[in-house]
Protein backbone atom coordinates (compact mmCIF):
# COMPACT_ATOMS: atom_id res chain seq x y z
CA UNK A 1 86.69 134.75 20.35
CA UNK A 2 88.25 131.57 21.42
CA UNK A 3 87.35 128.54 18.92
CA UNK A 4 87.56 124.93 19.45
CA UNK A 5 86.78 121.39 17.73
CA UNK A 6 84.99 119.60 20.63
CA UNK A 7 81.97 120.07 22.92
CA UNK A 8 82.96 119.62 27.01
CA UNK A 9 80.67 117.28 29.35
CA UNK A 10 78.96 120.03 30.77
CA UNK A 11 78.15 121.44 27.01
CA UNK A 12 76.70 118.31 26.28
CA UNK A 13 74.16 118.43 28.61
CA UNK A 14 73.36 122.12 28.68
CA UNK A 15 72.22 121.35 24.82
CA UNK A 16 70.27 118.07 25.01
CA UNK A 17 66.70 120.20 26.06
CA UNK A 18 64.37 120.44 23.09
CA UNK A 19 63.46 124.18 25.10
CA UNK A 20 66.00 126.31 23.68
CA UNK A 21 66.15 128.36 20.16
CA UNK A 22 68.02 126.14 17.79
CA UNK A 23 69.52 127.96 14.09
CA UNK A 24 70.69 126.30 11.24
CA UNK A 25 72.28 128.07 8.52
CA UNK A 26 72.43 126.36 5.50
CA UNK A 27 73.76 127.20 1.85
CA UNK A 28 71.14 126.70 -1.29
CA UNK A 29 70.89 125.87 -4.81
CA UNK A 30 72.21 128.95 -5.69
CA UNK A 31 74.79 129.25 -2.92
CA UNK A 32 72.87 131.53 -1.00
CA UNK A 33 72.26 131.63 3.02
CA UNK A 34 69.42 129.71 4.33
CA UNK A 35 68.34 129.86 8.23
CA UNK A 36 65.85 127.49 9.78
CA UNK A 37 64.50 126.83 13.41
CA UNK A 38 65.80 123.48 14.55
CA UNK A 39 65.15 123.07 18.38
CA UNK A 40 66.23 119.37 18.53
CA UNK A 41 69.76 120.00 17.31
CA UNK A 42 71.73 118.85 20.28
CA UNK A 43 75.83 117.39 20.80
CA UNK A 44 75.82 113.34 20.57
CA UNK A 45 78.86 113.46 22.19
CA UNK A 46 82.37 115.68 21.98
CA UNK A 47 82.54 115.61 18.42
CA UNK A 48 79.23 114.85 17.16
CA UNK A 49 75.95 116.59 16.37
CA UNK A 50 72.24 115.53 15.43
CA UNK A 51 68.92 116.80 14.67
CA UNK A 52 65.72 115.03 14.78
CA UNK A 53 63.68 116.10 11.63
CA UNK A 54 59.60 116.19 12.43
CA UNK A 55 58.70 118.34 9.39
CA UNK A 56 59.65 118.85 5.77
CA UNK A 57 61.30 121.74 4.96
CA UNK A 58 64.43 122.87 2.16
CA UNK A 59 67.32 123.05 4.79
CA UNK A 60 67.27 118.96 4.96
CA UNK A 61 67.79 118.96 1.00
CA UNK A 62 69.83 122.00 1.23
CA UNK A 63 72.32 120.21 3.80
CA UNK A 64 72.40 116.65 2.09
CA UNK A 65 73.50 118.73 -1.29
CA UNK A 66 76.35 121.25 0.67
CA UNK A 67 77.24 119.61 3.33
CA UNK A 68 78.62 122.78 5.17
CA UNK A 69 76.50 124.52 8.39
CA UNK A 70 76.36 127.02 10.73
CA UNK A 71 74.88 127.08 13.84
CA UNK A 72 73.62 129.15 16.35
CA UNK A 73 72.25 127.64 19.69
CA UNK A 74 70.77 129.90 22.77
CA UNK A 75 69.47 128.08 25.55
CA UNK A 76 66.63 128.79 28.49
CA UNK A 77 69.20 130.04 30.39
CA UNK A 78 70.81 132.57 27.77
CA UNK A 79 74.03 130.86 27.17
CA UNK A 80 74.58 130.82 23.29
CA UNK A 81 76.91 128.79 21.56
CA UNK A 82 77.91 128.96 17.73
CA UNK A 83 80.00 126.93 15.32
CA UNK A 84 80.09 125.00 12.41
CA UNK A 85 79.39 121.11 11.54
CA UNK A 86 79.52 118.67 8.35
CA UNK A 87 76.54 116.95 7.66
CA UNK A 88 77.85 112.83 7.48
CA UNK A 89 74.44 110.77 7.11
CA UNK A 90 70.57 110.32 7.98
CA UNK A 91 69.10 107.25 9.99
CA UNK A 92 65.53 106.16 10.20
CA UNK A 93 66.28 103.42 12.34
CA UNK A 94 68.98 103.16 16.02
CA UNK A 95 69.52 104.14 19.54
CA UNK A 96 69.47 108.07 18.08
CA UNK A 97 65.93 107.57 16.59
CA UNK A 98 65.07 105.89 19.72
CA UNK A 99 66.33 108.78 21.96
CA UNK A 100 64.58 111.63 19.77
CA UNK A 101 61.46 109.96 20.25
CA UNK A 102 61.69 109.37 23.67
CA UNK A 103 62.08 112.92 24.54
CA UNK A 104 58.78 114.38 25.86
CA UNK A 105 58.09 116.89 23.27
CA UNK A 106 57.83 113.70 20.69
CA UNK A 107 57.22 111.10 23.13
CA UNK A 108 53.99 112.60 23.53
CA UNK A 109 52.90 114.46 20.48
CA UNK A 110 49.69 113.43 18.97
CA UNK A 111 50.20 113.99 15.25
CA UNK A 112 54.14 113.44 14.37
CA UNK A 113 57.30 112.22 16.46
CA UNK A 114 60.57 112.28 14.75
CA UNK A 115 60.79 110.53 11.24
CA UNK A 116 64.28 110.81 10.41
CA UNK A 117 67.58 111.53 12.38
CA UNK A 118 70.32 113.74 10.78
CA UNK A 119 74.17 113.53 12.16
CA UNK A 120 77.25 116.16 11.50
CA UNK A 121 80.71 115.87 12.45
CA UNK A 122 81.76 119.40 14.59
CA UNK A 123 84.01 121.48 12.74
CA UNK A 124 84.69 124.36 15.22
CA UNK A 125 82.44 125.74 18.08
CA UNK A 126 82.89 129.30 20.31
CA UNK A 127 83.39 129.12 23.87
CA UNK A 128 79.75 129.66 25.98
CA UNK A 129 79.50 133.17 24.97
CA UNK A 130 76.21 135.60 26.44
CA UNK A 131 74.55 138.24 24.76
CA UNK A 132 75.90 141.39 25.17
CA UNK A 133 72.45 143.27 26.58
CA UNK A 134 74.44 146.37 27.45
CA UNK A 135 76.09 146.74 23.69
CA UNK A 136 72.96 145.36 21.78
CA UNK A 137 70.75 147.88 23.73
CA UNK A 138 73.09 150.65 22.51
CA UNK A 139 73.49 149.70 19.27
CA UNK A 140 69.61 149.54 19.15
CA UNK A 141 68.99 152.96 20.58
CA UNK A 142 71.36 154.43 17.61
CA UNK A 143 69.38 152.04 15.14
CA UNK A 144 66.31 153.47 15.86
CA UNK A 145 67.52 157.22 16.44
CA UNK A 146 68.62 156.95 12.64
CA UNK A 147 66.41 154.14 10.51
CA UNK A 148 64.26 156.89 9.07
CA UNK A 149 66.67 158.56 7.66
CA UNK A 150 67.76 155.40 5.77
CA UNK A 151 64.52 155.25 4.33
CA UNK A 152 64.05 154.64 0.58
CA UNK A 153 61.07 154.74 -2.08
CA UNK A 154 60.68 151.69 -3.86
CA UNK A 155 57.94 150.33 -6.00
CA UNK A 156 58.41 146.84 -4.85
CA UNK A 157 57.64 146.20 -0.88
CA UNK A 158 58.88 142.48 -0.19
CA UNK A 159 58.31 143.07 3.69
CA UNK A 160 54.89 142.59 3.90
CA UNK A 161 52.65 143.87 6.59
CA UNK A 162 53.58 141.14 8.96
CA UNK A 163 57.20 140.92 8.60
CA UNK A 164 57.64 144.76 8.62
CA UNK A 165 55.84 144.55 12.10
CA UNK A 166 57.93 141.60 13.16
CA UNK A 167 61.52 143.18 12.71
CA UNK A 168 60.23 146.14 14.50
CA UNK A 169 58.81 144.35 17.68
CA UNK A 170 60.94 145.64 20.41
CA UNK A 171 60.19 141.18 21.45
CA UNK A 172 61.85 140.48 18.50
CA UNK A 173 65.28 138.22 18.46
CA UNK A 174 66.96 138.41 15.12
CA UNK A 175 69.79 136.54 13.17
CA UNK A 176 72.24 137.56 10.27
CA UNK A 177 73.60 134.85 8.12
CA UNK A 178 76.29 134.89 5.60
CA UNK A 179 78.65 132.49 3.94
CA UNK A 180 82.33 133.26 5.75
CA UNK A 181 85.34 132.83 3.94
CA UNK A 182 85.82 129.52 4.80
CA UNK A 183 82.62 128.68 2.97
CA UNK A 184 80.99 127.58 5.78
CA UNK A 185 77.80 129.85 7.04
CA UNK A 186 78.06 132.32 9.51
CA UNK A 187 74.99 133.27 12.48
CA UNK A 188 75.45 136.21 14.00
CA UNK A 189 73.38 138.13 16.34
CA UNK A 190 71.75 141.54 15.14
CA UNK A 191 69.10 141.84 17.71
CA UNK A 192 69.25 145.23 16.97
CA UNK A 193 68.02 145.37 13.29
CA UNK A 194 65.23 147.18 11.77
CA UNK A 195 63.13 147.68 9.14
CA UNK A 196 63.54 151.13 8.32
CA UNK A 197 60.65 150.62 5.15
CA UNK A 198 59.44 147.37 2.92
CA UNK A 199 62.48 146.94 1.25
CA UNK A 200 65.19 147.62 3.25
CA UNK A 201 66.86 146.29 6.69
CA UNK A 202 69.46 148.36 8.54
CA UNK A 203 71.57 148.02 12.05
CA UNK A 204 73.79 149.58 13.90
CA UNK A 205 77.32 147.31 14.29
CA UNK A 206 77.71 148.88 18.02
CA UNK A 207 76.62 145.53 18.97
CA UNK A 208 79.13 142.22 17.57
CA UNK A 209 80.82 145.13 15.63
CA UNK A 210 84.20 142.89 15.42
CA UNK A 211 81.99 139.93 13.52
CA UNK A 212 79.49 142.91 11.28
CA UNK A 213 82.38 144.55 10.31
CA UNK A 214 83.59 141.88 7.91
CA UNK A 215 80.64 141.94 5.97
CA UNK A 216 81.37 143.36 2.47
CA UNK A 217 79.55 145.15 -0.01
CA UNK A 218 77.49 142.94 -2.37
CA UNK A 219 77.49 139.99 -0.03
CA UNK A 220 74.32 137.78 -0.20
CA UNK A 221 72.66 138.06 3.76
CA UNK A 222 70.60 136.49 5.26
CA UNK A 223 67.91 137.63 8.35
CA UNK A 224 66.00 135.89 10.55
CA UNK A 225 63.65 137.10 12.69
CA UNK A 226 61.95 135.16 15.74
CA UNK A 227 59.43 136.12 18.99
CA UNK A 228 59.23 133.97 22.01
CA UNK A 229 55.73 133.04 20.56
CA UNK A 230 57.94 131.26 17.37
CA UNK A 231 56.53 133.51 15.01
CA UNK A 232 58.94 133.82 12.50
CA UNK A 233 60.12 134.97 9.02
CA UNK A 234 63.33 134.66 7.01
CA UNK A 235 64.53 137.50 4.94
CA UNK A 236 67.28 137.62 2.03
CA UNK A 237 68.84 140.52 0.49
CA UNK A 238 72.22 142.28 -0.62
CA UNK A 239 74.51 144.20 1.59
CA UNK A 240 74.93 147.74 0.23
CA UNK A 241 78.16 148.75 2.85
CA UNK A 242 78.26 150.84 5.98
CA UNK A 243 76.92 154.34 5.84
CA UNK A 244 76.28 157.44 7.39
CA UNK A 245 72.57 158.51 8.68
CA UNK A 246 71.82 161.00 10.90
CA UNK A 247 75.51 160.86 12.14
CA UNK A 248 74.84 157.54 12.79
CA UNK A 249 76.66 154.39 11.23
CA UNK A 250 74.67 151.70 9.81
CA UNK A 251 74.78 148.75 8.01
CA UNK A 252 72.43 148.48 5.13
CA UNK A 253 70.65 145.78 3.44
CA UNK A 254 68.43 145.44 0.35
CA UNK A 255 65.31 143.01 0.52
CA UNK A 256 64.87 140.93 -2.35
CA UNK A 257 63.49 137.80 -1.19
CA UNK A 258 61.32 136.55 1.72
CA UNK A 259 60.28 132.83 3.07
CA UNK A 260 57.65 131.42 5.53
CA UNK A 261 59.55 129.18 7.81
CA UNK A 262 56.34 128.52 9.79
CA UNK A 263 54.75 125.08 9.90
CA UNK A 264 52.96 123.40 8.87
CA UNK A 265 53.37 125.23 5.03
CA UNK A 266 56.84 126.54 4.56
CA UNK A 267 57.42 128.37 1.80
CA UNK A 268 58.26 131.61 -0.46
CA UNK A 269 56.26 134.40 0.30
CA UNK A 270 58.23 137.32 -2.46
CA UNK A 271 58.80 137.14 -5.10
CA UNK A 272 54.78 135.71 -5.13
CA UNK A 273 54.98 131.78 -6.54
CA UNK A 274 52.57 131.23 -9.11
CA UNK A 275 50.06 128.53 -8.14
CA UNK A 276 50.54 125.77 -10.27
CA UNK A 277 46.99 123.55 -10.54
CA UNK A 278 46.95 119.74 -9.21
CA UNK A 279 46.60 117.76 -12.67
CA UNK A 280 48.00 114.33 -10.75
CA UNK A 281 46.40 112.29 -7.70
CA UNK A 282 48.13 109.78 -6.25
């Protein structure tokens, strides 16, 4: 897929709506992929990226730490483009705070506008790619012709009731992130991903095969999972290889972690938090 290190005109404009599906993959504390939601991540200008934060969450931390993102951005219209960016500096104050808040989703929101505006130099974007319906319906067909036989008995069950459901909606729009080699994350999509039982997360690489493909065994992955009412749910697990299933090939991954990235309370969901009591008021 053709690469490049600048947005054109037309680019520009086709990702200045706040209506589109916005991903940020970020890298953690412990070097691990993080995705968030981030509709109003749009191109300043050839070179230039920003995002208007309206709500605490860990990926503004996480990207002021590592400054190294991914980024996945789909628009209205189903024209996706993904890249990479270098987080620079925030502003509270300028023409970019003054634009965010001007845009009607802000402009006019009772409770919050945009607090605090984050810009990224572009590393690398793709060319305006679209989804590939014809392979991801394919690759989904074989997914769910062979998921039960990739089924496994485990004690623990970190897909809940709700997020087993959710990776199963045939609605569903879903996300893998990894770190690539470059150390910069990756966002691919894996629309065609399933949960084949509470622990365990499996897809067919029929479907962005070339990109799947390069995961390895043992590499930290991430999966996010979104519906076009923005319910949503992040995932984190282990890739355990390519195998076999019903004559089918799929790619396997172990559960081990899952996050609320839902407002207004984001948040770890598994491994359960223990609630800590409020001893200070302020």
């Amino acid at each position: 897929m053709k690469t490049r290190k600048y947005f054109t005109i037309d680019e520009i404009a086709a990702l200045k709506p706040n209506e589109k599906i916005a991903l940020v993959a970020t890298i953690n504390d412990e070097g691990l992929p993080h995705v968030t939601l981030l509709t109003s991540l749009l191109a300043l200008d050839d070179t230039h990226m920003a995002l208007g934060e309206f709500s605490k969450g860990v990926s503004k931390e996480y990207f002021k730490k590592n400054t190294s993102i991914g980024f996945l951005i789909l628009t209205m219209k189903m024209d996706m483009w993904r890249g990479k960016a270098r987080y620079t500096h925030s502003a509270q104050q300028g023409p970019e705070y003054e634009m965010f808040n001007e845009f009607p989703m802000f402009r006019y929101n009772t409770y919050f506008g945009i607090n605090t505006v984050h810009f990224f130099d572009l590393i690398e974007a793709n060319e305006k790619e679209k989804l590939p319906l014809g392979a991801i319906a394919k690759a989904t067909i074989a997914t769910l012709a062979s998921k039960w036989a990739a089924r496994q008995k485990k004690a623990e069950k970190p897909l809940g009731i709700f997020a087993f459901e959710l990776f199963n909606r045939m609605d569903a729009l879903k996300f893998a992130a990894w770190i690539d080699s470059d150390g910069f994350p990756k966002i691919v999509p894996v629309l065609q991903a399933k949960a084949c039982d509470p622990a365990t997360i499996v897809f067919s690489p029929m479907a962005y095969g070339g990109e799947l493909l390069q995961l390895k065994e043992g590499t930290p992955v991430s999966f996010y999972a979104l519906t076009v009412k923005m319910e949503n749910i992040l995932t984190r697990g282990t890739f355990k290889g390519y195998r076999r299933y019903a004559g089918v090939r799929l790619g396997v991954c172990d559960i081990n972690w899952v996050y609320n990235s839902m407002p207004p309370v984001h948040g770890q969901i598994y491994p359960q938090v223990p609630l800590q009591p409020v001893r200070e008021f302020k």
